[in-house]
C-alpha atoms as a PDB file:
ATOM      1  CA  UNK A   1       0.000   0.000   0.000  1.00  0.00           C
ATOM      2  CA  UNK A   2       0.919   3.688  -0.702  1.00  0.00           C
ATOM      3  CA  UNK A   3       2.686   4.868   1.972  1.00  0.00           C
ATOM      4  CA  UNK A   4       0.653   8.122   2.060  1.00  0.00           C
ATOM      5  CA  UNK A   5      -2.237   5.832   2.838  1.00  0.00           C
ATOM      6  CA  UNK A   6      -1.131   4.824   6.039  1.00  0.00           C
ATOM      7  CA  UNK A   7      -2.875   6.619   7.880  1.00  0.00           C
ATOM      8  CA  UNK A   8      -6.291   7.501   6.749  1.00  0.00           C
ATOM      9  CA  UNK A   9      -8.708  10.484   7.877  1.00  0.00           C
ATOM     10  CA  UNK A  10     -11.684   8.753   9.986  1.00  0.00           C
ATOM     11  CA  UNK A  11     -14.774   8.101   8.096  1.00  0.00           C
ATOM     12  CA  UNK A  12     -17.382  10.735   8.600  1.00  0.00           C
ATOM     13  CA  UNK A  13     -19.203  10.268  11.732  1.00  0.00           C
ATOM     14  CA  UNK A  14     -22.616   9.718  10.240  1.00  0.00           C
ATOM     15  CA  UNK A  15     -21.764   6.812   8.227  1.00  0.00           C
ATOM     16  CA  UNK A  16     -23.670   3.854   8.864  1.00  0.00           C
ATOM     17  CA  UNK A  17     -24.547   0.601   6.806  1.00  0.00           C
ATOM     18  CA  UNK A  18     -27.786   0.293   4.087  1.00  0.00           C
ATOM     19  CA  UNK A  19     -28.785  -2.785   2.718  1.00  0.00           C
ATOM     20  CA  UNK A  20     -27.243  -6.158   1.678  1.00  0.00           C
ATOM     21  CA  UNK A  21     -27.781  -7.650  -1.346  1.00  0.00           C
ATOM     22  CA  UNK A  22     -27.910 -11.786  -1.830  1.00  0.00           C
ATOM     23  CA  UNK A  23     -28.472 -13.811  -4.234  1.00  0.00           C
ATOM     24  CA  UNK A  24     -30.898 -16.832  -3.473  1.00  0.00           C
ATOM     25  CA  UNK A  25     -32.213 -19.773  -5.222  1.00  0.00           C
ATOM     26  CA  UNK A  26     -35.863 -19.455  -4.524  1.00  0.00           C
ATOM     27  CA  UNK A  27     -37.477 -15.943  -4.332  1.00  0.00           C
ATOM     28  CA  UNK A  28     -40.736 -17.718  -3.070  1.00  0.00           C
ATOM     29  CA  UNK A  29     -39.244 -19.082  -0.388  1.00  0.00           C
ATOM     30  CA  UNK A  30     -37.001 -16.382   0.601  1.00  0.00           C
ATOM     31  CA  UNK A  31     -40.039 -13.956   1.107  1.00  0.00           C
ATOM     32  CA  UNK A  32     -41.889 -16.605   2.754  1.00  0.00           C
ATOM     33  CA  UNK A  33     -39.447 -17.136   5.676  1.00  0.00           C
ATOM     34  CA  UNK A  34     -38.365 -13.296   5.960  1.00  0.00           C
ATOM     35  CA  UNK A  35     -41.939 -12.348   6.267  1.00  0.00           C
ATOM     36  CA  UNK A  36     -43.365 -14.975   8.527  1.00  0.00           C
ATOM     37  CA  UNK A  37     -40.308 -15.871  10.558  1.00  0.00           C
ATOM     38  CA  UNK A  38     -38.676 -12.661  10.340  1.00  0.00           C
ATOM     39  CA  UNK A  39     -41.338 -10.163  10.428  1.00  0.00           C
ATOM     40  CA  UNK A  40     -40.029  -7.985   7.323  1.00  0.00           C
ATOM     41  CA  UNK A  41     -42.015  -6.793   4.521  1.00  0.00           C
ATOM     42  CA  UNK A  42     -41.410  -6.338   0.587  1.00  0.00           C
ATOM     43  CA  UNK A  43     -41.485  -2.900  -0.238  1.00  0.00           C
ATOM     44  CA  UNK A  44     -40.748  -4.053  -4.024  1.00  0.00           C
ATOM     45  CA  UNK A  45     -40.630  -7.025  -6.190  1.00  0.00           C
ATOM     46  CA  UNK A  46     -39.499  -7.381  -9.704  1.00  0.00           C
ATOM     47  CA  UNK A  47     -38.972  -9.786 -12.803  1.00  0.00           C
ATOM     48  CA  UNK A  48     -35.303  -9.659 -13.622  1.00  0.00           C
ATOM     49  CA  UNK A  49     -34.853  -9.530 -17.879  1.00  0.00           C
ATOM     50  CA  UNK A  50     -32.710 -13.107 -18.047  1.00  0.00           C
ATOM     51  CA  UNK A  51     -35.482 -14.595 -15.654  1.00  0.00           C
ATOM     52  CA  UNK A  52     -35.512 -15.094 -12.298  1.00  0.00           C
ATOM     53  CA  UNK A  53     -36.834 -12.276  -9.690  1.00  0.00           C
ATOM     54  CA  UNK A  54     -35.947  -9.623  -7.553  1.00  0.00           C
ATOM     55  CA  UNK A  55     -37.262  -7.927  -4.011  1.00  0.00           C
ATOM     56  CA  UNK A  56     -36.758  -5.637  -1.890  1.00  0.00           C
ATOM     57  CA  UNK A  57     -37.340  -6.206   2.258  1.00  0.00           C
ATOM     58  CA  UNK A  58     -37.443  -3.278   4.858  1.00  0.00           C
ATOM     59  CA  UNK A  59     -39.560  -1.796   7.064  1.00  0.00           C
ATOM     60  CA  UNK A  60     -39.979   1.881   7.219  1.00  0.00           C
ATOM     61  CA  UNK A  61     -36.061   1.553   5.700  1.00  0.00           C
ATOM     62  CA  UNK A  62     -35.110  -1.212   2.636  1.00  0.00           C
ATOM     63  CA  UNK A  63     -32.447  -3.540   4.972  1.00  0.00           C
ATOM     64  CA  UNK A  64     -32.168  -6.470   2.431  1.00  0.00           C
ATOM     65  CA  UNK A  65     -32.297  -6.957  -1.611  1.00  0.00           C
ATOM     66  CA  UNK A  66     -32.775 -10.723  -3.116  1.00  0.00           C
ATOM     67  CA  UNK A  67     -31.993 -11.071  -6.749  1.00  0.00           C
ATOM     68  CA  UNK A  68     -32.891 -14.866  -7.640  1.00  0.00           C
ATOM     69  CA  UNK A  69     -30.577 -17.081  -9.130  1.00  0.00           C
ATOM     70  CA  UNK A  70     -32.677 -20.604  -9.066  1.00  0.00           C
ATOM     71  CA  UNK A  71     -30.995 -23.696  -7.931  1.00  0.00           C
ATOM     72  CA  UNK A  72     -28.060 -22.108  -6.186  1.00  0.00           C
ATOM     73  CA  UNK A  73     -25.897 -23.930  -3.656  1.00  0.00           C
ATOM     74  CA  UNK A  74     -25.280 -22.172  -0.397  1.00  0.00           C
ATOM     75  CA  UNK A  75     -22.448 -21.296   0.141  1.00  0.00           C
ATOM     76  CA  UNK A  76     -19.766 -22.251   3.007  1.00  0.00           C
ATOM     77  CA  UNK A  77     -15.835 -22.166   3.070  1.00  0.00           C
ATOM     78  CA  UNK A  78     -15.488 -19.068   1.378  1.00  0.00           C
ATOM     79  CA  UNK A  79     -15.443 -15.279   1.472  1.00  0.00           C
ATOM     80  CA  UNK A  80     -18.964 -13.250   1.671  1.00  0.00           C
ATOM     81  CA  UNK A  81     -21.486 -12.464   4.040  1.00  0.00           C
ATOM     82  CA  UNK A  82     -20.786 -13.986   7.787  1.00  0.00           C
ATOM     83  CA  UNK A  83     -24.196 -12.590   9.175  1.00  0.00           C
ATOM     84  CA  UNK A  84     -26.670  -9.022   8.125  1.00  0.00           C
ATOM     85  CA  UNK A  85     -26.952  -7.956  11.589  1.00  0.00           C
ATOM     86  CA  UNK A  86     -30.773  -6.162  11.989  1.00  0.00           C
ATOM     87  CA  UNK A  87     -30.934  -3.235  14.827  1.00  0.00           C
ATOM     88  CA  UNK A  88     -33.916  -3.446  16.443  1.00  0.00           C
ATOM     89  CA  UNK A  89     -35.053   0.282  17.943  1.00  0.00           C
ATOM     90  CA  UNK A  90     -34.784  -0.547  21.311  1.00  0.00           C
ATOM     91  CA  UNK A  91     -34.625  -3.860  24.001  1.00  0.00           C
ATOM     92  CA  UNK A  92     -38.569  -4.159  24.211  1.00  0.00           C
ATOM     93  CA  UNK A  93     -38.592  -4.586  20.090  1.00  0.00           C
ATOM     94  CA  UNK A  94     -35.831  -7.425  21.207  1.00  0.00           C
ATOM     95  CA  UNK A  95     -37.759  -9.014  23.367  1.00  0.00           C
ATOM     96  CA  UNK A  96     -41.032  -9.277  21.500  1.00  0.00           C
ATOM     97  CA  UNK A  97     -38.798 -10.826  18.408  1.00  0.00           C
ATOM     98  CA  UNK A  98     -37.900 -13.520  20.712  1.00  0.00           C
ATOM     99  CA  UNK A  99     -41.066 -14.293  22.220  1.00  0.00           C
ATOM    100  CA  UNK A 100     -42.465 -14.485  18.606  1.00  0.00           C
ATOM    101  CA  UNK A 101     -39.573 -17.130  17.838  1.00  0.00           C
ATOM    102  CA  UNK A 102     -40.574 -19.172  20.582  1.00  0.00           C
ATOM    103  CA  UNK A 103     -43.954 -19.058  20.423  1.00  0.00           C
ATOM    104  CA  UNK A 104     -43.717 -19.760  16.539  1.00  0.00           C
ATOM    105  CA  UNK A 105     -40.820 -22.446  16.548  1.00  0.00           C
ATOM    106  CA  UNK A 106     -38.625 -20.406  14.853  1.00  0.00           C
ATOM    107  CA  UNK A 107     -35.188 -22.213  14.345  1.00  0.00           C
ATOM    108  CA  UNK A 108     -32.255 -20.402  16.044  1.00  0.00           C
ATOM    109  CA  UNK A 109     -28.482 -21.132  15.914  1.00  0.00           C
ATOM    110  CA  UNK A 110     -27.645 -18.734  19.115  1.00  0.00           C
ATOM    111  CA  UNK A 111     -28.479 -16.358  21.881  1.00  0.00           C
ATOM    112  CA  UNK A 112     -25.918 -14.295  22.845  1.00  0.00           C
ATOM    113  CA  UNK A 113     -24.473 -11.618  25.487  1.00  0.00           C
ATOM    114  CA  UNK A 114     -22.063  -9.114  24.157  1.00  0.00           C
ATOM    115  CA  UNK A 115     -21.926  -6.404  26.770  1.00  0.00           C
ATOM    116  CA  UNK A 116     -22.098  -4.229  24.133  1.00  0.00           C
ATOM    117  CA  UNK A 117     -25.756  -5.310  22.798  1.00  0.00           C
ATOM    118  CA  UNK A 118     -28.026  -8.556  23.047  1.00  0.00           C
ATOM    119  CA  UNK A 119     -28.246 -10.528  20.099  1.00  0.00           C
ATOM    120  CA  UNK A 120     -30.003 -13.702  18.345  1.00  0.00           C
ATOM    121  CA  UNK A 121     -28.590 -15.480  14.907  1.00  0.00           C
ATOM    122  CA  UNK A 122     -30.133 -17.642  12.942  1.00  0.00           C
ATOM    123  CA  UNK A 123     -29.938 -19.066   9.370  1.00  0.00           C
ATOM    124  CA  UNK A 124     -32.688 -18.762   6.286  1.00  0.00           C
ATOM    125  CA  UNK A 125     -33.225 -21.520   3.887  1.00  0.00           C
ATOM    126  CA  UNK A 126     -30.039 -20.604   1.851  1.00  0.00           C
ATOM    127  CA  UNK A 127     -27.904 -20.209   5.150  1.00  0.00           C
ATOM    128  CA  UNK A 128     -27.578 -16.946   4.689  1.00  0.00           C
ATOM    129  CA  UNK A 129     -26.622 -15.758   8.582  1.00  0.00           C
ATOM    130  CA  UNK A 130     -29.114 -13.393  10.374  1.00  0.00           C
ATOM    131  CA  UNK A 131     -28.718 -11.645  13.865  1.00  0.00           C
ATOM    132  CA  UNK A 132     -31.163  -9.778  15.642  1.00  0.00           C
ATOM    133  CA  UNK A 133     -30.364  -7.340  18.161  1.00  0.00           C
ATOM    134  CA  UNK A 134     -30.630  -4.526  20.127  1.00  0.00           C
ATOM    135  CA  UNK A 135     -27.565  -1.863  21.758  1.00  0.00           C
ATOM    136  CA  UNK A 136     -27.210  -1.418  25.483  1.00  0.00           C
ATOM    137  CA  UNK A 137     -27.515   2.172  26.076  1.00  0.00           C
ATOM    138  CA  UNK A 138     -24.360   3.282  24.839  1.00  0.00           C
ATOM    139  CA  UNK A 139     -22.690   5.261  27.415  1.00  0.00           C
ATOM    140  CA  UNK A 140     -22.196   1.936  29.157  1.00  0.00           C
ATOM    141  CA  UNK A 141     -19.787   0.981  26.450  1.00  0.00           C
ATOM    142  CA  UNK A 142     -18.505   3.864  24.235  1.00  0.00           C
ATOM    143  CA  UNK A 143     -14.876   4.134  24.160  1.00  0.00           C
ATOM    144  CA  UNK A 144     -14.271   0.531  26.166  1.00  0.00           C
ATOM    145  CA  UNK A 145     -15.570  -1.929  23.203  1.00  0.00           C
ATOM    146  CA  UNK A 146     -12.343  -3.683  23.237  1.00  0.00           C
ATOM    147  CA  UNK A 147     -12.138  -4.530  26.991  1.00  0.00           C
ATOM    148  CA  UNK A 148     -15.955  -5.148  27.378  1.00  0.00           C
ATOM    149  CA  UNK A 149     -17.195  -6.880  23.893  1.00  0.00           C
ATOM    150  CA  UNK A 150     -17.726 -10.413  24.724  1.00  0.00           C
ATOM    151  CA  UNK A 151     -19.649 -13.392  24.186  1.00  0.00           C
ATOM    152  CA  UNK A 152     -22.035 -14.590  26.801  1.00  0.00           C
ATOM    153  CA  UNK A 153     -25.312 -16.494  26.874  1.00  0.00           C
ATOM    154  CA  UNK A 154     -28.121 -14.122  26.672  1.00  0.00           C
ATOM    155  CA  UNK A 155     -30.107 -14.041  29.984  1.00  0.00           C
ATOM    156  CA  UNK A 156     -33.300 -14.954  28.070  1.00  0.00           C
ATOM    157  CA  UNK A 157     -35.872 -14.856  31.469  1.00  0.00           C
ATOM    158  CA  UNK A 158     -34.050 -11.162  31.871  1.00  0.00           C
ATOM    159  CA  UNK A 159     -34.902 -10.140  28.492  1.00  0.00           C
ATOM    160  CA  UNK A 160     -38.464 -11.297  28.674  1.00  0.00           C
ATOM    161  CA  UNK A 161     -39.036  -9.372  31.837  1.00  0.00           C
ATOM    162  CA  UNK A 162     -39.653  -6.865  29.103  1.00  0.00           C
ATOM    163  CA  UNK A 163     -43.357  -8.203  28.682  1.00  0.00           C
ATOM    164  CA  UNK A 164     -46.151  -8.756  30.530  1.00  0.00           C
ATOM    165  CA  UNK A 165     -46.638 -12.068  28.921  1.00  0.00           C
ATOM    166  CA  UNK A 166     -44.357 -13.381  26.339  1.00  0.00           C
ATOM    167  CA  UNK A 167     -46.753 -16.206  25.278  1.00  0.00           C
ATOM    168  CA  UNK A 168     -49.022 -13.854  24.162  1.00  0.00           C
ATOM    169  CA  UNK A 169     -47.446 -11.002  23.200  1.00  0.00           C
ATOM    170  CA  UNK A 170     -48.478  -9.784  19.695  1.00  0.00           C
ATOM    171  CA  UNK A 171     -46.208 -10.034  17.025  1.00  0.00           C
ATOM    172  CA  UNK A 172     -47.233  -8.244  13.588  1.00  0.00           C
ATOM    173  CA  UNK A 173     -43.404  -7.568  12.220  1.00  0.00           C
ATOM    174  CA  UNK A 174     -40.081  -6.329  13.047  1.00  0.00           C
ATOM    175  CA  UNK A 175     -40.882  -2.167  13.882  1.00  0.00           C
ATOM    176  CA  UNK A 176     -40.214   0.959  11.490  1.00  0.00           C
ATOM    177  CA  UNK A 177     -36.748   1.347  12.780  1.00  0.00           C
ATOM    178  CA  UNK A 178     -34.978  -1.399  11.852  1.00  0.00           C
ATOM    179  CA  UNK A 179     -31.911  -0.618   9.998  1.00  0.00           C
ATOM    180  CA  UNK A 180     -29.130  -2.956   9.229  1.00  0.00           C
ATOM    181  CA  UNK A 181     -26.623  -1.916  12.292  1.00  0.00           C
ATOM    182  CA  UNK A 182     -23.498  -3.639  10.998  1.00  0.00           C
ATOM    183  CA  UNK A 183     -22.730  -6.415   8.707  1.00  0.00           C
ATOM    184  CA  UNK A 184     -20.375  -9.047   9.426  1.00  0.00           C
ATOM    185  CA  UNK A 185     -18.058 -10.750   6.782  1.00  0.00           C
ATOM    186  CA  UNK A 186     -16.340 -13.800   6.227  1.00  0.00           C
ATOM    187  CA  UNK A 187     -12.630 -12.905   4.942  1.00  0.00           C
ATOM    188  CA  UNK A 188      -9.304 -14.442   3.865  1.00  0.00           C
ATOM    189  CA  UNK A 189      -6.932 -12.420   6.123  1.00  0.00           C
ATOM    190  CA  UNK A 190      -7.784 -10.062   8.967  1.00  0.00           C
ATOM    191  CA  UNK A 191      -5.291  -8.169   8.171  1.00  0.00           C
ATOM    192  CA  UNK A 192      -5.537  -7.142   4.915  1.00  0.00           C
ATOM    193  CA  UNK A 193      -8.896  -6.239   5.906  1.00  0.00           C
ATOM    194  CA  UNK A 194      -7.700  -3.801   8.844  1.00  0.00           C
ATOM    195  CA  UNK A 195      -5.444  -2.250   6.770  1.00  0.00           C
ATOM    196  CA  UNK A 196      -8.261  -1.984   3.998  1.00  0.00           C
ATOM    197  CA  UNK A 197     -11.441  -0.606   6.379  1.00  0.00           C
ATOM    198  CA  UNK A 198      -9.428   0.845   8.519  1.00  0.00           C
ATOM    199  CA  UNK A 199      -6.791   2.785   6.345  1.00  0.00           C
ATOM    200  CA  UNK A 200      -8.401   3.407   3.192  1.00  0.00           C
ATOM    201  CA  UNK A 201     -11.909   4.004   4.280  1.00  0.00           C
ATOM    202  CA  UNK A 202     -11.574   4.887   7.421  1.00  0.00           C
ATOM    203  CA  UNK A 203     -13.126   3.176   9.456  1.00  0.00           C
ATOM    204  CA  UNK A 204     -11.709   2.924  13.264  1.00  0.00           C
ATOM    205  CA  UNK A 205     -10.735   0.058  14.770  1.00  0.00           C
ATOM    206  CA  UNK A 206     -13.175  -0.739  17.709  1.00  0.00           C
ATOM    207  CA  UNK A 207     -11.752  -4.508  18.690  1.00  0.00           C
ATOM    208  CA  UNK A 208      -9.883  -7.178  17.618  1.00  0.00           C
ATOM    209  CA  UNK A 209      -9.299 -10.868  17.859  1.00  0.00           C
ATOM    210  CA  UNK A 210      -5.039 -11.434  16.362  1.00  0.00           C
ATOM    211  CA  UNK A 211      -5.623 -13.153  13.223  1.00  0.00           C
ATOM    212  CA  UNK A 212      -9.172 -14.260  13.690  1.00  0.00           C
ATOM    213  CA  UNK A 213     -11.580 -11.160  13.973  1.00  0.00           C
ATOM    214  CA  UNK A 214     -11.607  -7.786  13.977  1.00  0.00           C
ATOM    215  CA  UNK A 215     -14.851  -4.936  14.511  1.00  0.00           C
ATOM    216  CA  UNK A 216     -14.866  -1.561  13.169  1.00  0.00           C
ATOM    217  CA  UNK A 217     -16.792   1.491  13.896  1.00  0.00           C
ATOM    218  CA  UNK A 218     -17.585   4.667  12.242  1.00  0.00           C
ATOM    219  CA  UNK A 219     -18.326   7.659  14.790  1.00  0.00           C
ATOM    220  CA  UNK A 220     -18.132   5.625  18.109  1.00  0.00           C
ATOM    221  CA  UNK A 221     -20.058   2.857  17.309  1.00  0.00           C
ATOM    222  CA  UNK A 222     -18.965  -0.707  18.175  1.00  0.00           C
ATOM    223  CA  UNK A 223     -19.223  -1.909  14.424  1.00  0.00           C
ATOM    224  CA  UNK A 224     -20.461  -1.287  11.607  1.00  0.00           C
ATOM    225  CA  UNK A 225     -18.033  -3.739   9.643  1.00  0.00           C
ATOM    226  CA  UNK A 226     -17.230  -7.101  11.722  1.00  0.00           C
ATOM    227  CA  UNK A 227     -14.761  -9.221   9.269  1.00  0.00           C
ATOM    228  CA  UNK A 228     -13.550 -13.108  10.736  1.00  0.00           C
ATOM    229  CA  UNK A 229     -11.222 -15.959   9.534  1.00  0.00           C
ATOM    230  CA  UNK A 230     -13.606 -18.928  10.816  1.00  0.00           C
ATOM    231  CA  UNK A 231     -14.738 -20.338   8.031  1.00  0.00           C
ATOM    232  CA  UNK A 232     -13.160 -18.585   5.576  1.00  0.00           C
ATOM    233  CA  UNK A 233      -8.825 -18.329   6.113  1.00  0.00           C
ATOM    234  CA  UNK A 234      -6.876 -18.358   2.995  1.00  0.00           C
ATOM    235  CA  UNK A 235     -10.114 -18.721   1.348  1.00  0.00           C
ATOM    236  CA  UNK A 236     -12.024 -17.292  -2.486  1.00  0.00           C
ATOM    237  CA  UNK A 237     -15.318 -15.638  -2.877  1.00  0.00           C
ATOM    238  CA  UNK A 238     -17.946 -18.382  -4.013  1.00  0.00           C
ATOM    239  CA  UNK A 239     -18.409 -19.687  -7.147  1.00  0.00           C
ATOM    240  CA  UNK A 240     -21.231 -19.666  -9.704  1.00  0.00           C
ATOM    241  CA  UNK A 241     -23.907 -21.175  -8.686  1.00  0.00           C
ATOM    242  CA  UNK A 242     -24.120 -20.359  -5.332  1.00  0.00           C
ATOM    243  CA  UNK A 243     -25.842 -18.225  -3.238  1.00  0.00           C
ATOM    244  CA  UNK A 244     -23.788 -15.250  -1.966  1.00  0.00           C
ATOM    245  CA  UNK A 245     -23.374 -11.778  -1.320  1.00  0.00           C
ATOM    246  CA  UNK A 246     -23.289  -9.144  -4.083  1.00  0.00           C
ATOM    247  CA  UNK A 247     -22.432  -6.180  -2.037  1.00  0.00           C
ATOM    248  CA  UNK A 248     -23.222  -4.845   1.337  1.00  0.00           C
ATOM    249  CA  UNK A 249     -23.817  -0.894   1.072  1.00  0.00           C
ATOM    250  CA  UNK A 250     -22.196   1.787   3.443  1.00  0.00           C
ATOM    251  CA  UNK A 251     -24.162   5.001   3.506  1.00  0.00           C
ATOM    252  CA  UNK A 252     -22.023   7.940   4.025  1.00  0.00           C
ATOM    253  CA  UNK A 253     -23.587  11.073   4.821  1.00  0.00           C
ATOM    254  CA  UNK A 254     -23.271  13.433   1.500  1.00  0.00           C
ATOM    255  CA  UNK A 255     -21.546  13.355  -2.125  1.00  0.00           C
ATOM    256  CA  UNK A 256     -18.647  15.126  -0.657  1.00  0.00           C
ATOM    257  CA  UNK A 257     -17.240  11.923   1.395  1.00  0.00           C
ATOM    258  CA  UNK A 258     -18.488   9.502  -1.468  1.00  0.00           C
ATOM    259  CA  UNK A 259     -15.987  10.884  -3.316  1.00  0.00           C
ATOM    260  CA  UNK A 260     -13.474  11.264  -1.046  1.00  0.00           C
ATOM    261  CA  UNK A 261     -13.895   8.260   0.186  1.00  0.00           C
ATOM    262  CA  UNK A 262     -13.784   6.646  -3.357  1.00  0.00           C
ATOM    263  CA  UNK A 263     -10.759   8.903  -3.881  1.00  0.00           C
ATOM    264  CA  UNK A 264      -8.546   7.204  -1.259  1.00  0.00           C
ATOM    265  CA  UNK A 265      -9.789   3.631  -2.995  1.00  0.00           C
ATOM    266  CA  UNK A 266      -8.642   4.869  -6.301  1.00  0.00           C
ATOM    267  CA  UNK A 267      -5.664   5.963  -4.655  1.00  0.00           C
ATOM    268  CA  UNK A 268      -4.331   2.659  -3.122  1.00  0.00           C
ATOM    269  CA  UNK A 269      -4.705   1.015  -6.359  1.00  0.00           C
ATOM    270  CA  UNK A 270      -8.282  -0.006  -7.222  1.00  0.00           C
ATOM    271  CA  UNK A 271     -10.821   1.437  -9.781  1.00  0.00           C
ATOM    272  CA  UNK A 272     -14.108   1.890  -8.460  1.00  0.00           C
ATOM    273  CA  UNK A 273     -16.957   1.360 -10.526  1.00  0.00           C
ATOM    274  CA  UNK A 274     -19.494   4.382 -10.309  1.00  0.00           C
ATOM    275  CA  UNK A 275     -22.933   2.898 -10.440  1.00  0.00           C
ATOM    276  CA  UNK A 276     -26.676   5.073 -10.495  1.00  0.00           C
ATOM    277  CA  UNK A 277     -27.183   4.084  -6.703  1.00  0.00           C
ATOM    278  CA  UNK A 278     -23.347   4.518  -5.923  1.00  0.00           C
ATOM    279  CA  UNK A 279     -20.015   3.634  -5.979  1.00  0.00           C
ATOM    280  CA  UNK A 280     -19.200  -0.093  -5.965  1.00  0.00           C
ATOM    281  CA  UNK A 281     -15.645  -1.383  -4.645  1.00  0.00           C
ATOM    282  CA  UNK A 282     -14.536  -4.454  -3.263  1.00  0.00           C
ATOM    283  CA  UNK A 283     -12.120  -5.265  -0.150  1.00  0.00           C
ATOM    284  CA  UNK A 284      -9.255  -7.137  -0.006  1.00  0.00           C
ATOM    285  CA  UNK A 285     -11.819 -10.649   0.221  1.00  0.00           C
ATOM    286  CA  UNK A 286     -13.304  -9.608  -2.993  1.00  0.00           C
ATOM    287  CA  UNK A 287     -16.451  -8.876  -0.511  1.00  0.00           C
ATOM    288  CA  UNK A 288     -18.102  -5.756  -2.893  1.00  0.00           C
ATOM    289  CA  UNK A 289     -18.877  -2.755  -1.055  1.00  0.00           C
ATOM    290  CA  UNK A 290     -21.277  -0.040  -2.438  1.00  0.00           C
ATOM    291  CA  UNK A 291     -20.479   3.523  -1.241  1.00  0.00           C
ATOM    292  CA  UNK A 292     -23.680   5.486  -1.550  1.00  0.00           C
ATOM    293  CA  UNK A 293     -24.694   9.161  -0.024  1.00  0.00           C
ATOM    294  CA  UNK A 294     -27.586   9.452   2.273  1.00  0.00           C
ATOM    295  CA  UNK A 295     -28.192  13.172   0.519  1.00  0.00           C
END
């Protein structure tokens, strides 16, 4: 890298993460489970001209674009989305998610503690990895993610101390407010990703895990960008056929940064790839990144 790239400016403070976009093998199905088990709704759905679909899932905010590729694979032991990490408004929001999963029969692959926020994961039909959470307020952690993020079991009777009655509280769909609050990747080096997120975009370095993980955080947050080796070490993106991630999006706040931000890209040695909803790049995994202003 360019040694006047070593040391980048921070990313503005308002930057934050937009949606994710996967390819899947069944739109049907897709929309089925995100709606029903998930509690999102389409906000637009589309024929794609080689065949195959396309949708859009939000809320009052689009978190999630499917374009359909039918009969893929998913798609383990390579670079791509680790998990789309959905920030619920608030703890109660949480809660009511959760008593909907049990009540329901959702399928869950964790419940987790990380002193930072409280969190649930899960798969949909193509594996694609989900978590659901919700911050603790954050002046218990700001500044001290490194020495308090964690992983704990989530205290589950805690959390439904929210609610009167769990068993029947209502459940008609994740609330407007739901943004995607960081995605997670699946890389081949966590260093090369560092040195990408952190000194080419920008991004600051909240935590890290030597060699295995690493979290990073624009304005204070914990992460908006979580990047790990566990699956994926030494490792390609996935081939054709399978079902992956196209890009996940990172909203900065104006055209000014866009560019800038796409400068210091161009800069280190790659082209960008301007796009009508953006600027499209890719990180050291190959993992595509589109760069989009919120104004």
């Amino acid at each position: 890298m360019d040694t006047a790239l070593e040391i980048a400016p921070e990313i503005a403070p308002g930057t934050g993460m937009g949606a994710v976009e996967l390819t899947v093998a069944d739109l049907d199905r897709t929309l089925d489970y995100w709606q029903r088990e998930i509690g999102l709704r389409v906000l637009e759905r589309g024929v794609l001209e080689g065949g195959g679909g396309w949708a859009s899932l939000g809320t009052d905010t689009e978190v999630l674009r499917f374009i359909e590729e039918p009969g893929a694979q998913p798609d383990t032991g390579h670079t791509g989305l680790y998990h789309v990490a959905l920030l619920l408004p608030d703890r109660l929001s949480l809660a009511r998610w959760l008593a909907h999963a049990a009540r329901d029969r959702v399928s869950l692959t964790g419940l987790s503690d990380h002193a930072v926020s409280e969190a649930i994961y899960l798969r949909d039909p193509d594996h694609h990895g989900i978590e659901i959470y919700a911050d603790r307020p954050r002046e218990l952690w700001e500044g001290k993610v490194a020495e308090l993020m964690t992983t704990l079991p989530l205290d589950v009777d805690n959390l439904f101390g929210e609610l009167d009655d769990p068993a029947a509280e209502p459940f008609d769909g994740l609330p407007d407010g739901t943004i995607v609050g960081h995605t997670h990747l699946r890389v081949a080096d966590v260093d090369s990703t560092v040195a990408f997120y952190r000194d080419v975009l920008g991004f600051p370095l909240a935590a890290e895990f030597p060699a295995t993980a690493a979290f990073l955080g624009a304005g204070g947050y914990h992460h908006h960008v979580g990047a790990n080796v566990w699956e994926s070490a030494g490792a390609s993106p996935g081939p054709p056929g399978t079902a992956t991630l196209r890009h996940a999006q990172i909203l900065v706040p104006d055209r000014a940064e866009l560019d800038r931000v796409a400068g210091r890209v161009a800069d280190a040695g790659q082209e960008p790839e301007s796009r009508d909803d953006g600027v499209l790049v890719r990180d050291p995994s190959r993992n595509g990144l589109l760069l989009t202003a919120r104004a």
